[in-house]
N, C-alpha and C. Protein backbone atom coordinates (compact mmCIF):
# COMPACT_ATOMS: atom_id res chain seq x y z
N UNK A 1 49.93 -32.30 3.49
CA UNK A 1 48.96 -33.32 3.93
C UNK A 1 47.84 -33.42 2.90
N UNK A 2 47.51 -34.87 2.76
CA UNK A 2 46.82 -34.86 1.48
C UNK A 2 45.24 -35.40 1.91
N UNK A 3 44.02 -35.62 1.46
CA UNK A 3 43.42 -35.78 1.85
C UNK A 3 43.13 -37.45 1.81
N UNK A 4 42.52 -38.36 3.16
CA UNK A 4 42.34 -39.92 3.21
C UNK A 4 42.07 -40.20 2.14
N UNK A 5 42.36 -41.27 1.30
CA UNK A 5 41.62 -42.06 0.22
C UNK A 5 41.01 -43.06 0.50
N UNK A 6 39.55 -43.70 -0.15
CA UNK A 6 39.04 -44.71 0.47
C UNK A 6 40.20 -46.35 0.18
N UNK A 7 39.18 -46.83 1.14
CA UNK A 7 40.09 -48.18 1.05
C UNK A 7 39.37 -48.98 -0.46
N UNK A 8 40.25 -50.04 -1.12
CA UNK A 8 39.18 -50.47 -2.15
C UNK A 8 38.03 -51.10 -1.93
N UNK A 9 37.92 -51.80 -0.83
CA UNK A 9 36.17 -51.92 0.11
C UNK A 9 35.65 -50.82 -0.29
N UNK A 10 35.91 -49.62 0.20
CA UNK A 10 35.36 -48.36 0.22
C UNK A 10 35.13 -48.53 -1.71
N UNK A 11 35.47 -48.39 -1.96
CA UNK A 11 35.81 -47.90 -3.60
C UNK A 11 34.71 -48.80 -4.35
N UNK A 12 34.61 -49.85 -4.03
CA UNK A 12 33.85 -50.93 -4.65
C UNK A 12 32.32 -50.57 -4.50
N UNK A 13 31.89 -50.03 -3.02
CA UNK A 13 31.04 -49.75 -2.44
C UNK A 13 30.74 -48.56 -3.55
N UNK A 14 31.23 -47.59 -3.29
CA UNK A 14 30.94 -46.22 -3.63
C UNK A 14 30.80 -46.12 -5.69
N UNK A 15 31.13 -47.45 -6.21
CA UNK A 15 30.69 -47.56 -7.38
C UNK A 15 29.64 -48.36 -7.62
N UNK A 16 29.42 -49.09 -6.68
CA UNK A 16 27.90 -50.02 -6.92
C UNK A 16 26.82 -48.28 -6.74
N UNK A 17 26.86 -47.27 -5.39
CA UNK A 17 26.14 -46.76 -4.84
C UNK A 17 26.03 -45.69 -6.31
N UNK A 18 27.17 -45.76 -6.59
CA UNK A 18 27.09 -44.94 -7.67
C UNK A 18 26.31 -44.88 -8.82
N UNK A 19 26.38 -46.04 -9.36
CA UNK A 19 25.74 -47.01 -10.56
C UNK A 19 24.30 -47.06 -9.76
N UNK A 20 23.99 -47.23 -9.00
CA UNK A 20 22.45 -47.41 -8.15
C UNK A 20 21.99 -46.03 -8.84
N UNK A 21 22.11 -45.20 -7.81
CA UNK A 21 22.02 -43.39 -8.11
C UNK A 21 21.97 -43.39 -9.37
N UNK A 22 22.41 -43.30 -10.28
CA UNK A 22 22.67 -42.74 -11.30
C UNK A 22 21.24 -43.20 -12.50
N UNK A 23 21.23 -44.45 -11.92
CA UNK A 23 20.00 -45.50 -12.78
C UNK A 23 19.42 -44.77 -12.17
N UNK A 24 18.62 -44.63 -10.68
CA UNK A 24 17.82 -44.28 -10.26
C UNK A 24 17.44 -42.75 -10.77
N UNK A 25 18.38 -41.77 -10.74
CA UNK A 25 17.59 -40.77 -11.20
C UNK A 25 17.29 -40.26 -12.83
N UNK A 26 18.06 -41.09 -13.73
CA UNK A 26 17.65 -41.83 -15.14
C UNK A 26 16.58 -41.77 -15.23
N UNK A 27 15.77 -42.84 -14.01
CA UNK A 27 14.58 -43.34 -14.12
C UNK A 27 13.08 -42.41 -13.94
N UNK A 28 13.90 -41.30 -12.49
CA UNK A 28 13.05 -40.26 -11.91
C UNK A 28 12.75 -39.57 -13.34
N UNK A 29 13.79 -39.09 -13.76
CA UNK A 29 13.95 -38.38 -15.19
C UNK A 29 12.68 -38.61 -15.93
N UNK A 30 12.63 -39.83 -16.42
CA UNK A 30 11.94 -40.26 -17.67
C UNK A 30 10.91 -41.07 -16.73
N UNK A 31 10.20 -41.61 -15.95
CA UNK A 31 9.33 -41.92 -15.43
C UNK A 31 8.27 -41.16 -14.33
N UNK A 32 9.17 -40.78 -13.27
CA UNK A 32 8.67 -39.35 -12.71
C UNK A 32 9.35 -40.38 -11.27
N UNK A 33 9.04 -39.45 -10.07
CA UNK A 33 9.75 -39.99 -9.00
C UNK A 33 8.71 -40.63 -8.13
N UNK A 34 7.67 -40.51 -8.16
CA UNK A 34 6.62 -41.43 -7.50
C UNK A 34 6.33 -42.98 -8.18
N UNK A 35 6.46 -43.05 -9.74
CA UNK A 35 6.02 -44.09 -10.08
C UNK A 35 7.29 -44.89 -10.69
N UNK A 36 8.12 -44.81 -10.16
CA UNK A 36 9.42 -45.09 -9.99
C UNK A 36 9.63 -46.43 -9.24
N UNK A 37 9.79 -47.10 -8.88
CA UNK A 37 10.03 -48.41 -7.55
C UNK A 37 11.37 -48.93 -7.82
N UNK A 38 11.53 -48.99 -6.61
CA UNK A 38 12.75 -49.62 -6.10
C UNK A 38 13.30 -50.75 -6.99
N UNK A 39 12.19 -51.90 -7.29
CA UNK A 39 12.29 -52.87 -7.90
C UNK A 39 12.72 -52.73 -9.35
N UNK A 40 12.04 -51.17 -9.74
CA UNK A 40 12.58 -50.87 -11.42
C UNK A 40 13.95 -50.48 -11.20
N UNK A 41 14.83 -49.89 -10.16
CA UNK A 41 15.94 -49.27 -10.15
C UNK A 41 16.64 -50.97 -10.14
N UNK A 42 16.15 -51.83 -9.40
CA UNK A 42 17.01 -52.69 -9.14
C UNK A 42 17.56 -53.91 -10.75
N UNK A 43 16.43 -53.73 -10.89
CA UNK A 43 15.82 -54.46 -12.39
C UNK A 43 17.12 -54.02 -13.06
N UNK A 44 17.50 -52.75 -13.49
CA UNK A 44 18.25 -51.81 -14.35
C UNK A 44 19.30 -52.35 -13.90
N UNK A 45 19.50 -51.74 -13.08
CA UNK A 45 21.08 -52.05 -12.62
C UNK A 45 21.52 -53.51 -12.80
N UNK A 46 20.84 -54.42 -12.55
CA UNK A 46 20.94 -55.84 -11.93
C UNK A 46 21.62 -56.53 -10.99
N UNK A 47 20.60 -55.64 -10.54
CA UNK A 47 21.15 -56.23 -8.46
C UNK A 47 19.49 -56.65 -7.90
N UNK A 48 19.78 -57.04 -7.19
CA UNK A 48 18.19 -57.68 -6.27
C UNK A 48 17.86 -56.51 -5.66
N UNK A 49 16.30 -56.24 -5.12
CA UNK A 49 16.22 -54.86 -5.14
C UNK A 49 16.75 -54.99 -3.54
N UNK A 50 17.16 -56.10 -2.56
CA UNK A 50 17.42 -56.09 -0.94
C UNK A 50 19.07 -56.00 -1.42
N UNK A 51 19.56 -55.39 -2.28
CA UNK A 51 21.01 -54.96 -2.41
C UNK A 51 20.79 -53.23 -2.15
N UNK A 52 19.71 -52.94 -3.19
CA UNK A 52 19.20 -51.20 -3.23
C UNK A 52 19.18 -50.95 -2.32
N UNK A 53 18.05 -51.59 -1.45
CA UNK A 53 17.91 -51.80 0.23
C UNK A 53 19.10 -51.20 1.27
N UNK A 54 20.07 -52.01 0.88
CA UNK A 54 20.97 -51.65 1.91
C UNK A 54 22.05 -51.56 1.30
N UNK A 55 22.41 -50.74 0.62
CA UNK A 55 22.35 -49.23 0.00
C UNK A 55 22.17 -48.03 0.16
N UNK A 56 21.11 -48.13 0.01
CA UNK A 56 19.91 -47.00 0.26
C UNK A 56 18.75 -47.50 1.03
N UNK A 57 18.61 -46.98 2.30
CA UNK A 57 17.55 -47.87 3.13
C UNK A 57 16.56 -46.96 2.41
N UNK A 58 16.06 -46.03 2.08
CA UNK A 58 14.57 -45.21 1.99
C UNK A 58 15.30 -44.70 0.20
N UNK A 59 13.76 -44.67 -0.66
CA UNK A 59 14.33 -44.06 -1.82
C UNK A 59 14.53 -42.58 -1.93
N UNK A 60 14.57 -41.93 -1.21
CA UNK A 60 15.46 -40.51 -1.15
C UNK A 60 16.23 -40.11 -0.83
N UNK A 61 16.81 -41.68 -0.17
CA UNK A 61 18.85 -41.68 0.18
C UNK A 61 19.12 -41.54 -1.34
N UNK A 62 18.57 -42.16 -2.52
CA UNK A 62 18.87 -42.07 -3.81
C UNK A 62 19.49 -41.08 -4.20
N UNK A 63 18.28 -40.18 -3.61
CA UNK A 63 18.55 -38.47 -4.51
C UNK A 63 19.77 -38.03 -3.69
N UNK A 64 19.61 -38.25 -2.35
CA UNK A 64 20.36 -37.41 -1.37
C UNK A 64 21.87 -37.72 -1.24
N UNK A 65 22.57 -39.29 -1.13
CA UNK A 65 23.26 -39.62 -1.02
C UNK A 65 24.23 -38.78 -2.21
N UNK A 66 25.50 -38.39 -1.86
CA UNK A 66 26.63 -37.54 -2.45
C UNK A 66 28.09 -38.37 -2.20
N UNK A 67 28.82 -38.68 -3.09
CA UNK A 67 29.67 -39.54 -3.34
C UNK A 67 30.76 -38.59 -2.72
N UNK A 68 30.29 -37.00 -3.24
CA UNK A 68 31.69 -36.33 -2.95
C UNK A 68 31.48 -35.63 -1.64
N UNK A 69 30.80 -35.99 -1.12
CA UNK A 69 30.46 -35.48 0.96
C UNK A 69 31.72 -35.68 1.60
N UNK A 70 32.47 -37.25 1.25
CA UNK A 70 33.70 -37.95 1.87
C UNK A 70 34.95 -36.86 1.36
N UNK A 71 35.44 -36.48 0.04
CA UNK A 71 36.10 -35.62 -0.85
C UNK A 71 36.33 -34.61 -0.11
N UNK A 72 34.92 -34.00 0.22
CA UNK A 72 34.79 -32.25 1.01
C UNK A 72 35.41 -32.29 2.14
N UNK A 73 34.58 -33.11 3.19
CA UNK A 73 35.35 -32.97 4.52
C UNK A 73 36.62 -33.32 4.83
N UNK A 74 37.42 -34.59 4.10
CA UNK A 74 38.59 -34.94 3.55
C UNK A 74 39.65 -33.71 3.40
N UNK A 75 39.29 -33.16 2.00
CA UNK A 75 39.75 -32.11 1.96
C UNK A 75 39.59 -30.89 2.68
N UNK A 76 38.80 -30.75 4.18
CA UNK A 76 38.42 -29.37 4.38
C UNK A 76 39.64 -30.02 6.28
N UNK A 77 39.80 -31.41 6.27
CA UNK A 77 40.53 -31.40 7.08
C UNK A 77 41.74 -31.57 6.73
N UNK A 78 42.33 -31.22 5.47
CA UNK A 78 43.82 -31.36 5.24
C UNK A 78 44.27 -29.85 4.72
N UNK A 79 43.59 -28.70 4.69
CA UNK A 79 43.28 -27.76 4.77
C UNK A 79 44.63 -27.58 5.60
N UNK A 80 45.54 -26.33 5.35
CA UNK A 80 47.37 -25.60 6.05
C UNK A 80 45.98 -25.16 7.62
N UNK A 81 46.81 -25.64 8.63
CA UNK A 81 46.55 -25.49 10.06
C UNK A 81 46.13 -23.75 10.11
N UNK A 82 46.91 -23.19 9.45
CA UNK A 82 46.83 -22.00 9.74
C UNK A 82 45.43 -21.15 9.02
N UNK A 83 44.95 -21.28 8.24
CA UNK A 83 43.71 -21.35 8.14
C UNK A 83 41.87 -21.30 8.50
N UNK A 84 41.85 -19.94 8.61
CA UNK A 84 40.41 -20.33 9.16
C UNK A 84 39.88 -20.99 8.67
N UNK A 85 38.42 -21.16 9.60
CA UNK A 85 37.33 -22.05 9.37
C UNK A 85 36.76 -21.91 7.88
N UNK A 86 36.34 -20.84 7.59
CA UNK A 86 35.48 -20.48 6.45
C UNK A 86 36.48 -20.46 5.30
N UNK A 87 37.34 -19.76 5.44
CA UNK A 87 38.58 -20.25 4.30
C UNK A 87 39.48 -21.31 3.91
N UNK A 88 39.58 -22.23 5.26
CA UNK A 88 39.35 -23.62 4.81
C UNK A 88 38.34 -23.95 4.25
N UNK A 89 37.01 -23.83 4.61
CA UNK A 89 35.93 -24.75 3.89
C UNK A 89 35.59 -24.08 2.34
N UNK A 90 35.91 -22.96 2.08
CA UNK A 90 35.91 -22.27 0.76
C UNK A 90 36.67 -23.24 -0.33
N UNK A 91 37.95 -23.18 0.60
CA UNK A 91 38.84 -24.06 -0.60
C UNK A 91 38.99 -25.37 -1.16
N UNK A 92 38.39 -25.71 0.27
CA UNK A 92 37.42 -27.56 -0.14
C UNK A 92 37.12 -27.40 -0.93
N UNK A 93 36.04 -26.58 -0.67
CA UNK A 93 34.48 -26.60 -1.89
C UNK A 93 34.83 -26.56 -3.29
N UNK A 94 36.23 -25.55 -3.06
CA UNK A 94 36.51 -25.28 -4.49
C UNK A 94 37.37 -26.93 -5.19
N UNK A 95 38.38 -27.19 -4.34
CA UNK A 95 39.29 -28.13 -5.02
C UNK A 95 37.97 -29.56 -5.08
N UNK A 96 37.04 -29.87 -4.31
CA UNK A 96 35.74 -31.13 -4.33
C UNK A 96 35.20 -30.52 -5.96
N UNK A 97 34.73 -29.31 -6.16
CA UNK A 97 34.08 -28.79 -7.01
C UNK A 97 35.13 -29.30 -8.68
N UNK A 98 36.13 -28.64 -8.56
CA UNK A 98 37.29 -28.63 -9.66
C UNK A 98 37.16 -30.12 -9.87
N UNK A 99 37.57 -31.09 -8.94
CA UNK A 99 37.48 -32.57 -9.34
C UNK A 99 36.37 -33.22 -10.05
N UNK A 100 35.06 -32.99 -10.17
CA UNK A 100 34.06 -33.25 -10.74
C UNK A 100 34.06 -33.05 -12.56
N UNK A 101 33.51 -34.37 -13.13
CA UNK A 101 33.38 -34.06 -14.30
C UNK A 101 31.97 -32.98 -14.67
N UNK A 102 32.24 -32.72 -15.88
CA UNK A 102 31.03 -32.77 -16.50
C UNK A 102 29.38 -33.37 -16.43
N UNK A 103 29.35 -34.70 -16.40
CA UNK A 103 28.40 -35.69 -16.32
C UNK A 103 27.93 -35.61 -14.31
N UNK A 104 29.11 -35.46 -13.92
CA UNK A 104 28.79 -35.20 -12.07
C UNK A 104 28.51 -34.00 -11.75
N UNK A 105 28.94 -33.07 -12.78
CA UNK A 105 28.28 -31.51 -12.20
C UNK A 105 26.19 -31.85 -12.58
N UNK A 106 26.32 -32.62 -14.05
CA UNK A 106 25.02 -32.37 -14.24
C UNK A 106 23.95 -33.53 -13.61
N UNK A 107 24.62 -34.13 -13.18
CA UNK A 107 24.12 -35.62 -11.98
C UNK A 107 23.88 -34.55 -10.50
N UNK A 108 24.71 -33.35 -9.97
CA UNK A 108 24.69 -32.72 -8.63
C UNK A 108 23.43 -31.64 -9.04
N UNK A 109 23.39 -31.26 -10.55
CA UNK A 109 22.18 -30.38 -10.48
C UNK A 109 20.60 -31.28 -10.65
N UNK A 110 20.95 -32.18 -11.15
CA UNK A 110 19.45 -33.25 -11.15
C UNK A 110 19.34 -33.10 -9.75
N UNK A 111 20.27 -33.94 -8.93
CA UNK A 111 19.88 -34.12 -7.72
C UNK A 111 19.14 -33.12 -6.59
N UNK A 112 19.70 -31.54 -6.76
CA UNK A 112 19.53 -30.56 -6.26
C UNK A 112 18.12 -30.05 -6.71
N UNK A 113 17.57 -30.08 -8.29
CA UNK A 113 15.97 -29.60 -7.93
C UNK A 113 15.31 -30.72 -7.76
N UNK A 114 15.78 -32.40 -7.72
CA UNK A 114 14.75 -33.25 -6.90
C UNK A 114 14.92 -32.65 -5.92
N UNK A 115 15.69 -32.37 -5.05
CA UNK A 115 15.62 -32.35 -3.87
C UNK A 115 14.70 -30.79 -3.58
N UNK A 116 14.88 -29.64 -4.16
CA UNK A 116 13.93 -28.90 -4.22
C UNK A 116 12.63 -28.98 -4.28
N UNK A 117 12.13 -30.07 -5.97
CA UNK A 117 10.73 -30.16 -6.04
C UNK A 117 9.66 -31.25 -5.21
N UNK A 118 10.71 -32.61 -4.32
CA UNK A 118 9.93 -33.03 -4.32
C UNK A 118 9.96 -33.43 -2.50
N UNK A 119 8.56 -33.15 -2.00
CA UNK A 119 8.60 -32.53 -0.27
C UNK A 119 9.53 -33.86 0.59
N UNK A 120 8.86 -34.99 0.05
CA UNK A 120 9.41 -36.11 0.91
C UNK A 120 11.05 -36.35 0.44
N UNK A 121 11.39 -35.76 -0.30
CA UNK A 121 13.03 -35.83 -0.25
C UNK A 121 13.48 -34.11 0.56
N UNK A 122 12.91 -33.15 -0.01
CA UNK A 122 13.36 -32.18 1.14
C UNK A 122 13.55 -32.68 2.50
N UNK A 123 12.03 -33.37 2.94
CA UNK A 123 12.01 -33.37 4.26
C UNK A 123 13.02 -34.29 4.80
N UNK A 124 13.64 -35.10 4.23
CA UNK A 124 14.78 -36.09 4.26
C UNK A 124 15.70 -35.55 4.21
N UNK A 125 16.38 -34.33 3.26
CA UNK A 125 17.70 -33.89 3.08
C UNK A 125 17.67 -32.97 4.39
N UNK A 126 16.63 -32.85 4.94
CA UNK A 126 16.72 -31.95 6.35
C UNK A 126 17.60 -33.19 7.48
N UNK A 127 16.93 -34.10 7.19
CA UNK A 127 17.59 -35.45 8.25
C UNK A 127 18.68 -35.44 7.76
N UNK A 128 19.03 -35.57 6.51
CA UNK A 128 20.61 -35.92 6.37
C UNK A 128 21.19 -34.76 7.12
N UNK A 129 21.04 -33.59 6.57
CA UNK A 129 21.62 -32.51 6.99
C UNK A 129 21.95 -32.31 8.62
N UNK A 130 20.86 -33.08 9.55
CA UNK A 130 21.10 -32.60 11.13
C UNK A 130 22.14 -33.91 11.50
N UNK A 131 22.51 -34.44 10.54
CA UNK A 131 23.04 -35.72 10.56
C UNK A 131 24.50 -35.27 10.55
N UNK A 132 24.32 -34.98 9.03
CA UNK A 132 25.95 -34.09 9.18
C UNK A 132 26.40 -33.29 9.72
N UNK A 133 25.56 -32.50 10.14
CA UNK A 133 26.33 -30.96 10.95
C UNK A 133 26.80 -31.80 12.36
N UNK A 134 26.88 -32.50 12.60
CA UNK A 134 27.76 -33.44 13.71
C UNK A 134 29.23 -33.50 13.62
N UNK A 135 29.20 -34.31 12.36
CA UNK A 135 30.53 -34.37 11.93
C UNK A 135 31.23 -33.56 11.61
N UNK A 136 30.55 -32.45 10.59
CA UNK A 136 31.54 -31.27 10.20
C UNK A 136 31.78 -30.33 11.44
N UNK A 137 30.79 -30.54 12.74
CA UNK A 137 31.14 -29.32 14.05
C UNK A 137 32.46 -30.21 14.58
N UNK A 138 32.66 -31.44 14.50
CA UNK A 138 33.74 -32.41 15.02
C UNK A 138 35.04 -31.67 14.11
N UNK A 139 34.82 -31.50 12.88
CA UNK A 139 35.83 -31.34 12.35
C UNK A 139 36.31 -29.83 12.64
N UNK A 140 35.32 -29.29 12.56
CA UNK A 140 35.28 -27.38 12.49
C UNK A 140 36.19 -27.17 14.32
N UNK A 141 35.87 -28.10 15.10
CA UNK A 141 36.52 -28.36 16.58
C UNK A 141 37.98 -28.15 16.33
N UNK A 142 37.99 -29.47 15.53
CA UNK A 142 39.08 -29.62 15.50
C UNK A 142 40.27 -28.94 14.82
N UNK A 143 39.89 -28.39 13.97
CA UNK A 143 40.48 -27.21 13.02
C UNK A 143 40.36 -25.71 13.60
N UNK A 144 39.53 -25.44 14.60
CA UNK A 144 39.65 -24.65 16.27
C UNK A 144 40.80 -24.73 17.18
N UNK A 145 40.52 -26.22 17.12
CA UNK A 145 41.20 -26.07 18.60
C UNK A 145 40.38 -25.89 19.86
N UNK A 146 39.13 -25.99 19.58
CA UNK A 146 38.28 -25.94 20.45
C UNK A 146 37.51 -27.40 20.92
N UNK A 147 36.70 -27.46 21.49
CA UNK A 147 35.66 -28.89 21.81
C UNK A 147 34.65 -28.40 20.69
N UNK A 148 34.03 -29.23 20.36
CA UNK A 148 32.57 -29.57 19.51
C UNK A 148 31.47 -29.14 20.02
N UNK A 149 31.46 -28.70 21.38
CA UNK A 149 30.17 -28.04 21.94
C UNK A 149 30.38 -26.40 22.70
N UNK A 150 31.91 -26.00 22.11
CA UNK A 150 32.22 -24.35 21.76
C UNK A 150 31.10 -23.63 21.66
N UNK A 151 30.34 -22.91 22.03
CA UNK A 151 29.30 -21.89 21.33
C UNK A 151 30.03 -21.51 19.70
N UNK A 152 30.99 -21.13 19.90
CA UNK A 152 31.33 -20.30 18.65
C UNK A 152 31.82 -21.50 17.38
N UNK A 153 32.03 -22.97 17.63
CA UNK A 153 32.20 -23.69 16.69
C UNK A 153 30.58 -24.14 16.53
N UNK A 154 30.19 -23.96 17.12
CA UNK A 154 28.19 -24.50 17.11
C UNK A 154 27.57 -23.75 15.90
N UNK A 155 27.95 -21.89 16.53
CA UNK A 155 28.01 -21.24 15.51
C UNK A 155 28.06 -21.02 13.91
N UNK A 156 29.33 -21.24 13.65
CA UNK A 156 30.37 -21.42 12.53
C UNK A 156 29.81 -22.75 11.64
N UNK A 157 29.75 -23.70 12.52
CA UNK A 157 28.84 -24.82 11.88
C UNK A 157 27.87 -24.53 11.12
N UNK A 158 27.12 -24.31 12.03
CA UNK A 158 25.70 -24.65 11.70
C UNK A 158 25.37 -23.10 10.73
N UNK A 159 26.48 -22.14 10.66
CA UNK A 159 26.02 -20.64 9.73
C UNK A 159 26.42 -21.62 8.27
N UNK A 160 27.77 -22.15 8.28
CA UNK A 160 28.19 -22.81 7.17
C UNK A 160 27.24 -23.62 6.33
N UNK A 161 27.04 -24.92 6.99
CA UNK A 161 25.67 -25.83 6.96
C UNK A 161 24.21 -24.47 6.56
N UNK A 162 23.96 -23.95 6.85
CA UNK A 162 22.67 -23.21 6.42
C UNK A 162 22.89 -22.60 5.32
N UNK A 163 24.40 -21.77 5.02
CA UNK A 163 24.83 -21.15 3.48
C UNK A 163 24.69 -22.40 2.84
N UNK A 164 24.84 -23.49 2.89
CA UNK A 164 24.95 -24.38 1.76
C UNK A 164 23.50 -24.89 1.58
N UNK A 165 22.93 -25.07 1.95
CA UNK A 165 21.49 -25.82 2.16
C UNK A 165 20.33 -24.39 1.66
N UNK A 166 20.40 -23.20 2.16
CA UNK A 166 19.70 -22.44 1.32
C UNK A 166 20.28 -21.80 0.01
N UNK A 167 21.51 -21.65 -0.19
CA UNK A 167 21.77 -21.57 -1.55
C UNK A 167 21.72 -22.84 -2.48
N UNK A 168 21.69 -23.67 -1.92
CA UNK A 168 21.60 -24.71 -3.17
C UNK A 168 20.03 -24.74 -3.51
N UNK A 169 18.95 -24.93 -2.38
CA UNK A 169 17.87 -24.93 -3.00
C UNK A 169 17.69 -23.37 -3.71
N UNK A 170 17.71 -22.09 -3.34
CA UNK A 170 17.80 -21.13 -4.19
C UNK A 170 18.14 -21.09 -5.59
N UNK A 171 19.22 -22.07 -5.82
CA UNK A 171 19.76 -21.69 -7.05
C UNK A 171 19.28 -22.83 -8.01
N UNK A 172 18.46 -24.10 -7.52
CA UNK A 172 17.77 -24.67 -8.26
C UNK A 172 16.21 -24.10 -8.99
N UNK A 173 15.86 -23.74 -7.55
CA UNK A 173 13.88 -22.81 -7.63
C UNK A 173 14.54 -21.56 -8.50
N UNK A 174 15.75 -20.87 -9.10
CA UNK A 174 15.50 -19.85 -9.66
C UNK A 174 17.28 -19.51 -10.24
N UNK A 175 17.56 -18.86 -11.14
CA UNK A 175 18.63 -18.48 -11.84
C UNK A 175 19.47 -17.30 -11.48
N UNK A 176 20.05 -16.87 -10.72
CA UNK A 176 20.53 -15.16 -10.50
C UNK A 176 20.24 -14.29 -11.73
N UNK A 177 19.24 -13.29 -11.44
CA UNK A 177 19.19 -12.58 -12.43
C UNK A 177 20.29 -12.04 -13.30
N UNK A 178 21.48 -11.91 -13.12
CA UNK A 178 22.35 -11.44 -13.17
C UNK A 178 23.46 -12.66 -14.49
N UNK A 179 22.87 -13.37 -14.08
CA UNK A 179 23.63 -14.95 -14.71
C UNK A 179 22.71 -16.06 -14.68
N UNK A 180 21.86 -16.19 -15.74
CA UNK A 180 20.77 -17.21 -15.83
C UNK A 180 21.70 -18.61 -15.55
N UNK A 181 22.78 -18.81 -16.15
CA UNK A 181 23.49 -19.99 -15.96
C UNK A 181 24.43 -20.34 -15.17
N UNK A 182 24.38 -19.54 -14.02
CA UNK A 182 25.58 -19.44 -13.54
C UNK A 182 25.71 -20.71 -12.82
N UNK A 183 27.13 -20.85 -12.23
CA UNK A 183 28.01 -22.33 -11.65
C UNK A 183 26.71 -22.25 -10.25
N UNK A 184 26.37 -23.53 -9.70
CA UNK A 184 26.27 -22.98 -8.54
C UNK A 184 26.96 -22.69 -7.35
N UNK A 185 28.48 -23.53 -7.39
CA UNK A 185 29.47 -22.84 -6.73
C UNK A 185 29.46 -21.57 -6.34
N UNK A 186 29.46 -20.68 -7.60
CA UNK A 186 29.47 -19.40 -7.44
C UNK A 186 28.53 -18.81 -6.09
N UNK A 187 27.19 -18.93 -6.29
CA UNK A 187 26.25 -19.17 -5.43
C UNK A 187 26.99 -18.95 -3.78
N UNK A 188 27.40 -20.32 -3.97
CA UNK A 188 27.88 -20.65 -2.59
C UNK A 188 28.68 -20.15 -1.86
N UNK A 189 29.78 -20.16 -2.91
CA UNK A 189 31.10 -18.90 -2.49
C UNK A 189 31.03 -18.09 -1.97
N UNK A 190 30.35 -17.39 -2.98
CA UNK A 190 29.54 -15.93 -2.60
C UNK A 190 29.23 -15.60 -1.18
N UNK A 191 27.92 -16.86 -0.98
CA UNK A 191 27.06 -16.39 -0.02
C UNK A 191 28.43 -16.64 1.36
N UNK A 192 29.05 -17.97 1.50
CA UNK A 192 29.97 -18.27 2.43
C UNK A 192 31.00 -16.62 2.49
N UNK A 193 31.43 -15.92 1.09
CA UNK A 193 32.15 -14.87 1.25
C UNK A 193 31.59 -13.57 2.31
N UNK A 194 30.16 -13.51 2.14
CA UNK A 194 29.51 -12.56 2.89
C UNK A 194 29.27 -12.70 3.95
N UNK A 195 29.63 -14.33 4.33
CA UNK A 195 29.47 -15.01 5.91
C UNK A 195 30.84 -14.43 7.05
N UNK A 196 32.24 -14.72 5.82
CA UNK A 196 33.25 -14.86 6.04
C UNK A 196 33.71 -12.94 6.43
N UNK A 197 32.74 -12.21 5.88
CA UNK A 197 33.08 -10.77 5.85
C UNK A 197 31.92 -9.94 6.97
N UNK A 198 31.23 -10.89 7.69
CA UNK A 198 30.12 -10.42 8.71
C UNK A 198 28.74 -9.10 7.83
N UNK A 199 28.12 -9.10 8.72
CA UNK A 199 26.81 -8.36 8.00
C UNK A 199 26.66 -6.96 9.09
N UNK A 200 27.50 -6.15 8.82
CA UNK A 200 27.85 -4.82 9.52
C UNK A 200 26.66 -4.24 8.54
N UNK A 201 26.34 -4.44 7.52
CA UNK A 201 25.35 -3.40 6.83
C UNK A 201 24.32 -3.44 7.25
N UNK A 202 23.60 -4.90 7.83
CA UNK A 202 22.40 -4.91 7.89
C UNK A 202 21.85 -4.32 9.41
């Protein structure tokens, strides 16, 4: 089982949103992210800025919006049945991760210390985030065998969702001593591995 592909609607979409993003944080780059406007992203690109609009209703869907969100869960529901939760979602992460170029790994780390340095996009990637943990507890259900309001898929969710959301800002605000450069995958793995192996030490 392979994972959905978008439709070319879908596809068309997800390269305008793309081309949006990409100008836009160009712009954050070399202008700064406050004195930035909508109207300059739109200018660039050349679209009217009520295309950006709805698009991106607020400019920190900019930063926040992730092309490969669809990729992950895709792949974390075509994941062998037999499969746990956490080792399904490991291997997503990994095969979403592997697919990425170069230019998209270093487009996912821009995005990740905006989203670190600047409060009104944190406080937004918190909304996206209570946004998604919906869908992925729908999916995590369903890859259960359980309902969506399970204690223990509520659980599993929302431990998953928190490994990803504090290691990513972690690994932007600071470097593992250990590996100034390291992937931030690694990061993630990691932390999901120590999820996946319970905390008997502490």
């Amino acid at each position: 089982m392979s994972p959905e592909r978008p439709s070319w609607s879908q596809t068309q979409t997800i390269a305008l949103k793309q081309a949006i993003q990409s100008t836009a944080l160009r712009l954050f780059a070399e202008r700064g992210y406050a004195e930035t406007t909508v109207s300059m992203i739109a200018e660039e690109v050349g679209v009217a800025a009520r295309t950006c609009f709805r698009h991106f209703p607020t400019k920190p869907d900019m930063v926040l919006w992730d092309a490969a969100d669809y990729d992950l869960l895709s792949h974390f529901r075509a994941r062998p049945a037999g499969e746990g939760v956490i080792t399904a979602f490991r291997e997503a992460l990994r095969a979403g991760y592997a697919a990425l170029s170069p230019d998209q790994r270093a487009l996912e780390q821009h995005r990740t210390e905006l989203i670190a340095a600047i409060p009104e996009v944190r406080a937004a990637h918190l909304d996206h985030l209570t946004s998604a943990t919906h869908e992925f507890t729908v999916a995590v259900a369903e890859r259960a065998g359980r309902k969506a309001n399970d204690p223990d898929v509520i659980a599993v969710s929302g431990a998953i969702i928190g490994v990803m959301m504090i290691s990513q800002l972690d690994t932007s605000r600071r470097p593992a001593p250990s590996s100034p450069h390291r992937d931030p995958l690694v990061a993630i793995d990691d932390a999901l591995a120590r999820l996946q192996r319970g905390f008997g030490a502490l």
